[in-house]
Structures are given as C-alpha cells and as structure tokens.
N, C-alpha and C. Protein backbone atom coordinates (compact mmCIF):
# COMPACT_ATOMS: atom_id res chain seq x y z
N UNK A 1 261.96 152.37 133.35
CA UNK A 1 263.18 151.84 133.96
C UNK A 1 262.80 150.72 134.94
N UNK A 2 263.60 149.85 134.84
CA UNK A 2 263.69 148.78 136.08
C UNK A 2 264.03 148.98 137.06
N UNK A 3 263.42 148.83 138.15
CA UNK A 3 263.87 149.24 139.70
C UNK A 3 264.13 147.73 140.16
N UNK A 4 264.98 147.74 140.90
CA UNK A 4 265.76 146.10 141.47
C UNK A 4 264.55 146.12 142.42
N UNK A 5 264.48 144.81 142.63
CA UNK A 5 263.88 143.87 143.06
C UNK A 5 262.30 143.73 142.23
N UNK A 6 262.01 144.18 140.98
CA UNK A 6 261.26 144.01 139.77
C UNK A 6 261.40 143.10 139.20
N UNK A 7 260.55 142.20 138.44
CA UNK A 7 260.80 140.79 137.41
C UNK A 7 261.37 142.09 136.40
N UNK A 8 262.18 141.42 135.51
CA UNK A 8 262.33 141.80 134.88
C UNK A 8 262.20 140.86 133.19
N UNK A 9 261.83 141.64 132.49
CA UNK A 9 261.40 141.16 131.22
C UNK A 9 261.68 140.08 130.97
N UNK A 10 261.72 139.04 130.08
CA UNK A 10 262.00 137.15 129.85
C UNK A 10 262.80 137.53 128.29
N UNK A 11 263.43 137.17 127.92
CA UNK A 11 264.73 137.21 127.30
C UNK A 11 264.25 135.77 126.46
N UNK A 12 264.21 135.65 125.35
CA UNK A 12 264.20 134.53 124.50
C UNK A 12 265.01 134.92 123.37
N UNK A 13 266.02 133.64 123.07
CA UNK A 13 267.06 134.37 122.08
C UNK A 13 267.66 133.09 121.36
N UNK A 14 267.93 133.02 120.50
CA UNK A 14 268.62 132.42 119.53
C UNK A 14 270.37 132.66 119.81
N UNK A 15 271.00 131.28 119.93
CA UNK A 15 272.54 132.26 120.42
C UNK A 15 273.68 131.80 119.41
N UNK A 16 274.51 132.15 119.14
CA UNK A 16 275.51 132.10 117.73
C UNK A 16 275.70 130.24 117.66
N UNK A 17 275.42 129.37 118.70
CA UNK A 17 276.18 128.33 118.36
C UNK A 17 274.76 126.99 117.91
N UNK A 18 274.13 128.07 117.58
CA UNK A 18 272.59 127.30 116.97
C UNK A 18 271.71 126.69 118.52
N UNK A 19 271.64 127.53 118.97
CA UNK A 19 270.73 126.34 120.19
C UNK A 19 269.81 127.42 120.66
N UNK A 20 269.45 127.67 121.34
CA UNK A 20 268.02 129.02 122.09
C UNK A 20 268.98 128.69 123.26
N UNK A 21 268.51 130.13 124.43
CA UNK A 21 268.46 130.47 125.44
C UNK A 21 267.42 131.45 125.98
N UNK A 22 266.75 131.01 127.15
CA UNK A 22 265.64 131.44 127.76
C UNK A 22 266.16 131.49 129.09
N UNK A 23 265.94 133.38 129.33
CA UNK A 23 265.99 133.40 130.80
C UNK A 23 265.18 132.92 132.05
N UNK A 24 264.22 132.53 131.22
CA UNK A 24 262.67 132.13 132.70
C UNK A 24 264.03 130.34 132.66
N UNK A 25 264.50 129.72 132.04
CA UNK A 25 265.13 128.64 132.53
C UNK A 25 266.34 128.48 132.94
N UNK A 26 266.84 129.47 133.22
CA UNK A 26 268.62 129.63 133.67
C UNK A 26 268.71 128.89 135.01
N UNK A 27 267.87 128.81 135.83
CA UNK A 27 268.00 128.25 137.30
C UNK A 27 269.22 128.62 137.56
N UNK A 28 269.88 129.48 137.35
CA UNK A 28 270.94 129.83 138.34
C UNK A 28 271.32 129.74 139.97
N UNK A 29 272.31 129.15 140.35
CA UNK A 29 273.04 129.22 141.65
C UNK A 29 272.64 130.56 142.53
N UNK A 30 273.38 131.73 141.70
CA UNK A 30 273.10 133.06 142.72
C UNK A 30 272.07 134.22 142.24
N UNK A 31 272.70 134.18 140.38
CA UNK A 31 272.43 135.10 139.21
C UNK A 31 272.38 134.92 138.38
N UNK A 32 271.92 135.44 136.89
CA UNK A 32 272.24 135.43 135.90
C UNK A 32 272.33 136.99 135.50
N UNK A 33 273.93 136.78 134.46
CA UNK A 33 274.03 138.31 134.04
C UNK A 33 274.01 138.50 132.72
N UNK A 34 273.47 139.37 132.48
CA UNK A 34 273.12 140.00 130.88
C UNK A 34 273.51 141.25 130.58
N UNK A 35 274.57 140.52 129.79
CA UNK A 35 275.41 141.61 129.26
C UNK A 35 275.11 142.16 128.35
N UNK A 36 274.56 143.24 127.52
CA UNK A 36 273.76 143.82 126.21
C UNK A 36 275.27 144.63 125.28
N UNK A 37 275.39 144.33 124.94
CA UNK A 37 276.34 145.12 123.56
C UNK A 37 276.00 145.61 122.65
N UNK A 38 276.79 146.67 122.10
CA UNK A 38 276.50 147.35 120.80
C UNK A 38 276.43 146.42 119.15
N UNK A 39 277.55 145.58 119.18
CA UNK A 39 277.53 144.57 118.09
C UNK A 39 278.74 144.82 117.26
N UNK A 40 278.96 143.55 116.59
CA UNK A 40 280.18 143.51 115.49
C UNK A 40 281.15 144.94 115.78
N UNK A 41 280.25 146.27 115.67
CA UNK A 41 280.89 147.27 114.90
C UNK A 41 281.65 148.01 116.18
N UNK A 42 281.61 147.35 117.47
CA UNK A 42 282.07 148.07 118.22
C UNK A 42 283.45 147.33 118.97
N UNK A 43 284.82 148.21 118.59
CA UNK A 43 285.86 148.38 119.21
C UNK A 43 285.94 147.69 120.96
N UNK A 44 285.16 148.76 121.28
CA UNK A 44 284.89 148.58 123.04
C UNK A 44 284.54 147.82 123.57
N UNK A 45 283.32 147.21 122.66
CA UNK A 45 282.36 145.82 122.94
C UNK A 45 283.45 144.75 122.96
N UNK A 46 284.70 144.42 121.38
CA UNK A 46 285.34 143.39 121.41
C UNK A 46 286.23 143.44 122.82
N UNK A 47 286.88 144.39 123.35
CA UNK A 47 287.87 144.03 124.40
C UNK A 47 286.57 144.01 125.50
N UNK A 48 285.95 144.72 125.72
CA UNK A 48 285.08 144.01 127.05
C UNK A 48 284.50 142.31 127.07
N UNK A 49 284.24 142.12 126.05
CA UNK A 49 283.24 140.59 125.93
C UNK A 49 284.92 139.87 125.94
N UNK A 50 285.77 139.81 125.59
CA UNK A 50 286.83 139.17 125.35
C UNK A 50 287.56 139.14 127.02
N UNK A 51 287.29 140.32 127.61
CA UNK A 51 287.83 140.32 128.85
C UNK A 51 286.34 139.82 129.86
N UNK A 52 285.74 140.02 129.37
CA UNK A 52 284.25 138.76 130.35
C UNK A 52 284.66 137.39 129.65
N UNK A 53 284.85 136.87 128.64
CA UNK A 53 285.58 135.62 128.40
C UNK A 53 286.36 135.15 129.31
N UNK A 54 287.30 135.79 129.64
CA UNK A 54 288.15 135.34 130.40
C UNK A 54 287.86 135.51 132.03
N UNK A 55 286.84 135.75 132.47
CA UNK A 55 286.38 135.78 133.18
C UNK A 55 285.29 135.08 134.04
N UNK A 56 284.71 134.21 133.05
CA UNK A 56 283.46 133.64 132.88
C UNK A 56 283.46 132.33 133.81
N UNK A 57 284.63 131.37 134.18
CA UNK A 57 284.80 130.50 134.74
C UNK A 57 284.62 130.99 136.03
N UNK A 58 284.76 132.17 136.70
CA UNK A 58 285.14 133.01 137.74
C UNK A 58 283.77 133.06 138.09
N UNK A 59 283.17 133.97 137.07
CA UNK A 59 281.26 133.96 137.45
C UNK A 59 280.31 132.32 137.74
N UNK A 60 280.97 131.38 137.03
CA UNK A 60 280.89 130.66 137.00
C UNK A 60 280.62 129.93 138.29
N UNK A 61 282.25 129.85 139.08
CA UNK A 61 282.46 129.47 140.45
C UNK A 61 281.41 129.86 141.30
N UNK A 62 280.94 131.01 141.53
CA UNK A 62 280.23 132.04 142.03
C UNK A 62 278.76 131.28 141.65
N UNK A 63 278.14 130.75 141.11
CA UNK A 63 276.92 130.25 140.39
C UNK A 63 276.00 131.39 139.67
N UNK A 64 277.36 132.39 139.19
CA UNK A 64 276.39 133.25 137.98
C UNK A 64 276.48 132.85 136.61
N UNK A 65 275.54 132.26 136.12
CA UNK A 65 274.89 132.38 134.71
C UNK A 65 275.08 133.73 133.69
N UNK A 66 276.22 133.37 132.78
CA UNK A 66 276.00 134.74 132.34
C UNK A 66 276.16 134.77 130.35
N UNK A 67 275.23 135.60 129.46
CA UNK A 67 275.03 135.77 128.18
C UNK A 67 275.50 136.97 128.40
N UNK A 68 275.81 137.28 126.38
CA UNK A 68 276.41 138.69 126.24
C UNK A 68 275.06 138.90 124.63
N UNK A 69 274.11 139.67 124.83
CA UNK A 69 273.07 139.69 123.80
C UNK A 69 273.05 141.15 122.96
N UNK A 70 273.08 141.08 121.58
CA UNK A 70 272.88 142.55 120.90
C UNK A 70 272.12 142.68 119.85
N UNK A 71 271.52 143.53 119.38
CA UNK A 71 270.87 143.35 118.46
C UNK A 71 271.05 143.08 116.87
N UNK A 72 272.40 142.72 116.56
CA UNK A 72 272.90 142.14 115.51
C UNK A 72 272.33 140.99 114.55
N UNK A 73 272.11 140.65 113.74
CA UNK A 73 271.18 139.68 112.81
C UNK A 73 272.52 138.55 112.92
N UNK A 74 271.64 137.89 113.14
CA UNK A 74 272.45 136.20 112.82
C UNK A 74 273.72 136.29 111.90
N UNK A 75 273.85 136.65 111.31
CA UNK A 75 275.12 136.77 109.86
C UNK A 75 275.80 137.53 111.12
N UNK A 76 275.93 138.96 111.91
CA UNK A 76 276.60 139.91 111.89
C UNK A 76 277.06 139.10 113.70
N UNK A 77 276.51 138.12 114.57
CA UNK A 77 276.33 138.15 115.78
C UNK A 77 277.28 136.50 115.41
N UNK A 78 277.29 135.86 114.34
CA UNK A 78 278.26 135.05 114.08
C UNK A 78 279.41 135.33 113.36
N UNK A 79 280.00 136.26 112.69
CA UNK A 79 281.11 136.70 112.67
C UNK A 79 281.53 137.20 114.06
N UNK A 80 280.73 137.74 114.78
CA UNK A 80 281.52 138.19 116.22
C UNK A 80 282.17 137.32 116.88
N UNK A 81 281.70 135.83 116.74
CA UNK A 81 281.91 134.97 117.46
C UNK A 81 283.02 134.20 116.71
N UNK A 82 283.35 134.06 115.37
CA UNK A 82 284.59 133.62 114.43
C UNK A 82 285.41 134.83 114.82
N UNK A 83 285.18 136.09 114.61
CA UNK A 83 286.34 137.21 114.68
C UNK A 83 287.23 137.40 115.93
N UNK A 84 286.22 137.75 117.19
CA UNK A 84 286.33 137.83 118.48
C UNK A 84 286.82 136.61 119.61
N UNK A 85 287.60 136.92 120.21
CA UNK A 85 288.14 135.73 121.11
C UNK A 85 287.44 135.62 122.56
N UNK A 86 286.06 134.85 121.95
CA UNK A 86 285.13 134.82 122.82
C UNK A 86 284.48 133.64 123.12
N UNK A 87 285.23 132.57 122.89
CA UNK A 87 284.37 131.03 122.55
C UNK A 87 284.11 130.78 123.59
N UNK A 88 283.12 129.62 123.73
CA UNK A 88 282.63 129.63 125.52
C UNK A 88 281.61 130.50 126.27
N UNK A 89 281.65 132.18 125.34
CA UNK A 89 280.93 132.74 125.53
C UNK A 89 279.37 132.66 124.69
N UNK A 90 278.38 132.42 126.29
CA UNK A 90 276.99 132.63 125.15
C UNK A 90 276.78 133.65 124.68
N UNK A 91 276.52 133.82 123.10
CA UNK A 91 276.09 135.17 122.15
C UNK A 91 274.80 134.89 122.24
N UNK A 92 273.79 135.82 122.56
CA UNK A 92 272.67 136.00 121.72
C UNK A 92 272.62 136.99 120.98
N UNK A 93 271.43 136.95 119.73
CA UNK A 93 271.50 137.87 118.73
C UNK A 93 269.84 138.11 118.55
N UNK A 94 269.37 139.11 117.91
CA UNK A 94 268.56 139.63 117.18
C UNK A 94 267.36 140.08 118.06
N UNK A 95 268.39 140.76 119.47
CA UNK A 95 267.25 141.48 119.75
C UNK A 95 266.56 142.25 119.51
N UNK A 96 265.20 142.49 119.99
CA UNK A 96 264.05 143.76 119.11
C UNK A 96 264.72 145.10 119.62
N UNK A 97 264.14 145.71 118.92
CA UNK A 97 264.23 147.71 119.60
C UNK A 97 263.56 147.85 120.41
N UNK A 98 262.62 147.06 120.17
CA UNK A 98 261.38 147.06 121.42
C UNK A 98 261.36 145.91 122.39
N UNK A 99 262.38 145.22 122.51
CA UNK A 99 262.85 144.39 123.72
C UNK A 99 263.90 145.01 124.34
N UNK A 100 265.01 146.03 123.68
CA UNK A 100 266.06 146.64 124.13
C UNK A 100 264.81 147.72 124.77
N UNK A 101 264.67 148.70 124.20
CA UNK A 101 263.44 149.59 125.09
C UNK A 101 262.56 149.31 125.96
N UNK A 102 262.25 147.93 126.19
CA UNK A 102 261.97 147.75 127.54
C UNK A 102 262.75 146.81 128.92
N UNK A 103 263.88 147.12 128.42
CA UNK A 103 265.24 146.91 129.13
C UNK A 103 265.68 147.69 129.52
N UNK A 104 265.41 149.19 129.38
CA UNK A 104 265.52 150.49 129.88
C UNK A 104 267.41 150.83 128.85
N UNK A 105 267.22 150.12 127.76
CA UNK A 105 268.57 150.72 126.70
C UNK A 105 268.26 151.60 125.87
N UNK A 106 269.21 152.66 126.22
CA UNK A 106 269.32 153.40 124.95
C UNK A 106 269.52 152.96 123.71
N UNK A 107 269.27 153.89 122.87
CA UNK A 107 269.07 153.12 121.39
C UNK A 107 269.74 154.49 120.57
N UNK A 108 270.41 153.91 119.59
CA UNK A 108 271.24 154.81 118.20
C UNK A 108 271.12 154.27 117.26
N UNK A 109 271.09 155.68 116.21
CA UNK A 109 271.31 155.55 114.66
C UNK A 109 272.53 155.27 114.28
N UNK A 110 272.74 154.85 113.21
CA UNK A 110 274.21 154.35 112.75
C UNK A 110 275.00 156.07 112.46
N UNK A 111 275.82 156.15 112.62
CA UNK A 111 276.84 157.51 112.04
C UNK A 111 277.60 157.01 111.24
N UNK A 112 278.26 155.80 111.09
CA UNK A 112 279.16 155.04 110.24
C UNK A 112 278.68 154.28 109.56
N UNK A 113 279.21 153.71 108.05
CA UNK A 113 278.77 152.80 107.70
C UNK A 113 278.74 151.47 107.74
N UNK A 114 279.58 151.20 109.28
CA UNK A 114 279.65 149.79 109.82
C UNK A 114 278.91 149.41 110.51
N UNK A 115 278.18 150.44 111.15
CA UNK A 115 277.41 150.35 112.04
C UNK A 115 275.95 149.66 111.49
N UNK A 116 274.98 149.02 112.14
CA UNK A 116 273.54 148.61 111.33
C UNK A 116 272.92 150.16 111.89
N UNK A 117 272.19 150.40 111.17
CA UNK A 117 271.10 151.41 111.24
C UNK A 117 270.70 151.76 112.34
N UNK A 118 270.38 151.07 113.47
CA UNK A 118 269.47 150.85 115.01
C UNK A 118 270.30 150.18 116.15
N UNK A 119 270.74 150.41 116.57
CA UNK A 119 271.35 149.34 117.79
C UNK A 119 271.22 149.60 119.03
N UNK A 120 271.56 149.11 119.96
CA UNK A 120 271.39 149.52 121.37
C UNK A 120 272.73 149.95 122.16
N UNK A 121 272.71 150.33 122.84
CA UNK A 121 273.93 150.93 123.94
C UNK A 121 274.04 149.88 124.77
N UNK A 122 275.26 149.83 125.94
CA UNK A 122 275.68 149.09 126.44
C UNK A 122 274.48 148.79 127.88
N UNK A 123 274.41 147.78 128.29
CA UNK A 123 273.85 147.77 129.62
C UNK A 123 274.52 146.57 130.46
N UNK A 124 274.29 146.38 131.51
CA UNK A 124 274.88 145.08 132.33
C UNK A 124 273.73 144.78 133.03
N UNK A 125 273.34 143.93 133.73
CA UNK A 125 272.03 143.56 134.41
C UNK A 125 271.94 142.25 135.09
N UNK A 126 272.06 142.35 136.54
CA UNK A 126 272.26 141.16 137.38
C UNK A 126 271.24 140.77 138.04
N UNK A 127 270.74 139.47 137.52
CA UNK A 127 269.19 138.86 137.93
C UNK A 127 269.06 137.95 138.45
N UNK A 128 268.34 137.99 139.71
CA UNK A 128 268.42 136.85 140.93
C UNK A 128 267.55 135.72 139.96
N UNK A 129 267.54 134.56 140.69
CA UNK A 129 267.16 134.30 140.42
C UNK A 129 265.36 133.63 140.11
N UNK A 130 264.91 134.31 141.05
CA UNK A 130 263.32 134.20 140.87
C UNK A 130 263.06 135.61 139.58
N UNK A 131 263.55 135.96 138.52
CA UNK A 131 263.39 137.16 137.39
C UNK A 131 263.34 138.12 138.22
N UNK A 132 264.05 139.09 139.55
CA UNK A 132 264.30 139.88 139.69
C UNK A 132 265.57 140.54 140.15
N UNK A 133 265.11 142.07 139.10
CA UNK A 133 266.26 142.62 139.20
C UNK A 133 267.37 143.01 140.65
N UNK A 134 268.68 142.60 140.69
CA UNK A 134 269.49 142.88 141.92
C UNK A 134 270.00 144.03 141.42
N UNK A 135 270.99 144.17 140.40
CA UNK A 135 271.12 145.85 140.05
C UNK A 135 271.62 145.81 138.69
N UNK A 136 271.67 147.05 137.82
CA UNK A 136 271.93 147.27 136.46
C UNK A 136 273.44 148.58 136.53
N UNK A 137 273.50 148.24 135.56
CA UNK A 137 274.22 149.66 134.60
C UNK A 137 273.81 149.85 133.06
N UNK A 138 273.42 151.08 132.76
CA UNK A 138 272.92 151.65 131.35
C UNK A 138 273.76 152.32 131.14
N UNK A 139 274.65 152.42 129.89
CA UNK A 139 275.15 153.74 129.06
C UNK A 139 274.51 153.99 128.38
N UNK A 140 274.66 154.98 127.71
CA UNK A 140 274.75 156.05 126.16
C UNK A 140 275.55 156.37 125.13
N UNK A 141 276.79 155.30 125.96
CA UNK A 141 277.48 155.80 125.17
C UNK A 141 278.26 154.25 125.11
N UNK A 142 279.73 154.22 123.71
CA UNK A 142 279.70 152.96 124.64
C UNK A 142 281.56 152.55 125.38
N UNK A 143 280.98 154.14 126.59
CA UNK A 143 282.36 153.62 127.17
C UNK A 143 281.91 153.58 128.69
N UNK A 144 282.77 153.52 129.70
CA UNK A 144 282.30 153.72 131.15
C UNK A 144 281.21 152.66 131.33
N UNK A 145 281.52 151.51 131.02
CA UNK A 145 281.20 150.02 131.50
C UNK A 145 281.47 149.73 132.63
N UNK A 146 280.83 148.63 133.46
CA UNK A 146 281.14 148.08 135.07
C UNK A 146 282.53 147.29 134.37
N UNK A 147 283.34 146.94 135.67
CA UNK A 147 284.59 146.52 135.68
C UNK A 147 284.18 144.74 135.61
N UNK A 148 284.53 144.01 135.11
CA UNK A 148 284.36 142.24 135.42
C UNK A 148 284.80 142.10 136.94
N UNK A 149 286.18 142.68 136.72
CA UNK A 149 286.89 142.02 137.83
C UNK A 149 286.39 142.79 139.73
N UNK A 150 285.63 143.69 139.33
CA UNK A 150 285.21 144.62 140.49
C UNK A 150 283.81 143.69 140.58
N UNK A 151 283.08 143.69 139.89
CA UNK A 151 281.91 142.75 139.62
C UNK A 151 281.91 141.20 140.60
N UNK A 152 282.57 140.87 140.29
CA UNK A 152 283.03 139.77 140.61
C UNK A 152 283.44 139.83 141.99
N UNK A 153 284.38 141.02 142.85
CA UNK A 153 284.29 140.89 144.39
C UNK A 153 282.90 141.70 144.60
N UNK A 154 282.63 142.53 144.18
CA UNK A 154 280.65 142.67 144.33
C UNK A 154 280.27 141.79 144.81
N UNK A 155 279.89 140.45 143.82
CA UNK A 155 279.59 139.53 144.16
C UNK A 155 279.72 138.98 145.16
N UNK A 156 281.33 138.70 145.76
CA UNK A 156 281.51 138.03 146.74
C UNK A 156 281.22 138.73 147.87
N UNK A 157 280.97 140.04 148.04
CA UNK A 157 280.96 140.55 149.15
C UNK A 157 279.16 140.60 149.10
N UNK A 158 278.57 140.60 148.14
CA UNK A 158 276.60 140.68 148.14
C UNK A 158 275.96 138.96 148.95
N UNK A 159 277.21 138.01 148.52
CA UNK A 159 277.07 136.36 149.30
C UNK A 159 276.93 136.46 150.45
N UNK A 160 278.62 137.12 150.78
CA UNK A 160 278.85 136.99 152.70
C UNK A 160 278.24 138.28 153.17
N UNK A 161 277.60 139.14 152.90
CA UNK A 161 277.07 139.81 153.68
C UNK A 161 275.66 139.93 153.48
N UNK A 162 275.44 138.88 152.79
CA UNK A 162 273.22 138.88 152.77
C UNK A 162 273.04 140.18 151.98
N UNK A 163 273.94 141.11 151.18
CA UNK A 163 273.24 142.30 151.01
C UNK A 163 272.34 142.69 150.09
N UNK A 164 271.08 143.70 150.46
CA UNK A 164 270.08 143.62 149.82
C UNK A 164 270.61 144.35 148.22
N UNK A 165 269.22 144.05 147.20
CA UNK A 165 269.32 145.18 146.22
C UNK A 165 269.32 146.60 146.92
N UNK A 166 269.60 147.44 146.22
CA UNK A 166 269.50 148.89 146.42
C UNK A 166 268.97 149.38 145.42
N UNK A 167 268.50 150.76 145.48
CA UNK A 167 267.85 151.98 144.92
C UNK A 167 266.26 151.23 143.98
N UNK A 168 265.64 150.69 144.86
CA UNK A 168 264.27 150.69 144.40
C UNK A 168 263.16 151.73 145.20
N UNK A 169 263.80 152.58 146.09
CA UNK A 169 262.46 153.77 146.82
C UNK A 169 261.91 154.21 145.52
C-alpha cells in the first residue's frame, strides 16, 4: 500500500484520443488526480466518469490535473469514450495487473460475460506534485466512491489551510 507523502508509481499510458500521457510530466498547479475504473462494463463507472466530466473545469480552476485510467484494451477504452458522455475527459487504457497491483487495486475475475476476464476495482488518488502521494481511496467493490463535488471543497479547504497529508504513521 501507498502511504501519502510516498512517490508514487509513474503512470505511462496511451489515452483514447491517440496521444500518451505521463505522470512524471503533468507539472500540475496543486495535483494531479487518478481516477482508476473498472471499464466499458461498468454501470457505476459510466455515471461517475460522466459526473467527473462535468466537473473537470472545476478541478481545473483549482490547478488539478486530472485522468480517468482502466485496464481495458484500446478497442474496449474507445468505445467508452464514443458511448459515454465524457469528451474532454482524459481516458487512459491498458493498464497492467501488475501496474494496478502496485497501485494498491484490487483486482477481479469476470462473473459476466461483459466483463474482460481481469480488471481492477475502483481507486481515486491525489498526487502532489513532486510524485507524492496526498491521499487515496480503494474499493472492492465498485460502489462507495469519493464524492467529485465533496472532493473539490477538500481541495479548497487542503489550499487555505496549508493542510498536511494524513495517515502515513
């Protein structure tokens, strides 16, 4: 597991609109946030990424940098992006099992046949900007996600009050 104020892993990704994104170059304002999703096959994923869509100008203001990455293959991580009302939003796709596992994500077998075989669970992950971690959320499952809009006065209140990461003892 990642304990905040840890580098945390470097993120190299291919993103739905043909271009790369690399976290060691985000130079972000405050943050960059990385949003991890289940993929295509998930219900929950479309209204959350659709409601961080609409949100994104907001993080924006704020000088957070923010991707939504899953382990979906190129074919399955660009229909998300034709299907889903998410434009504007950066997709990355084809992360490893073994880049999600050392992201501290849970990982599942498919039960359905929509599902791909392997995927990862939900996580959120807010990274200062010298690659360390300020704080995360991991599921297992994929409901009981952080709120955007709670996120977002987080934020404003972590600016005006200098406040540190927490829970690295």
């Amino acid at each position: 597991m990642i304990k905040p104020t840890e580098k945390v892993p470097n993120l190299e990704l291919d993103l739905i609109n043909d271009t790369k994104w690399d976290l060691s170059k985000q130079n972000a304002e405050q943050f960059t946030l990385v949003v991890f999703y289940r993929g295509l096959h998930c219900p929950v994923c479309k209204k959350y990424l659709e409601d961080l869509k609409t949100k994104l100008e907001d993080f924006e203001e704020r000088g957070v940098n923010v991707i939504a990455v899953s382990m979906d293959t190129e074919e399955r991580a660009k229909k998300t992006g034709d299907k889903w009302a998410i434009e504007s939003l950066p997709i990355g796709y084809d992360l490893t099992e073994d880049a999600a596992r050392e992201w501290g994500l849970y990982i599942s077998n498919a039960i359905k046949d929509t599902e791909p075989d392997v995927f990862s669970e939900p996580g959120l992950f807010l990274i200062k900007p010298d690659g360390t971690l300020y704080c995360s959320a991991v599921q297992s499952m994929p409901f009981a996600r952080p709120d955007f809009k709670a996120l977002l006065k987080a934020i404003d209140f972590i600016q005006e009050e200098d406040y540190p990461a927490r829970g690295k003892a």
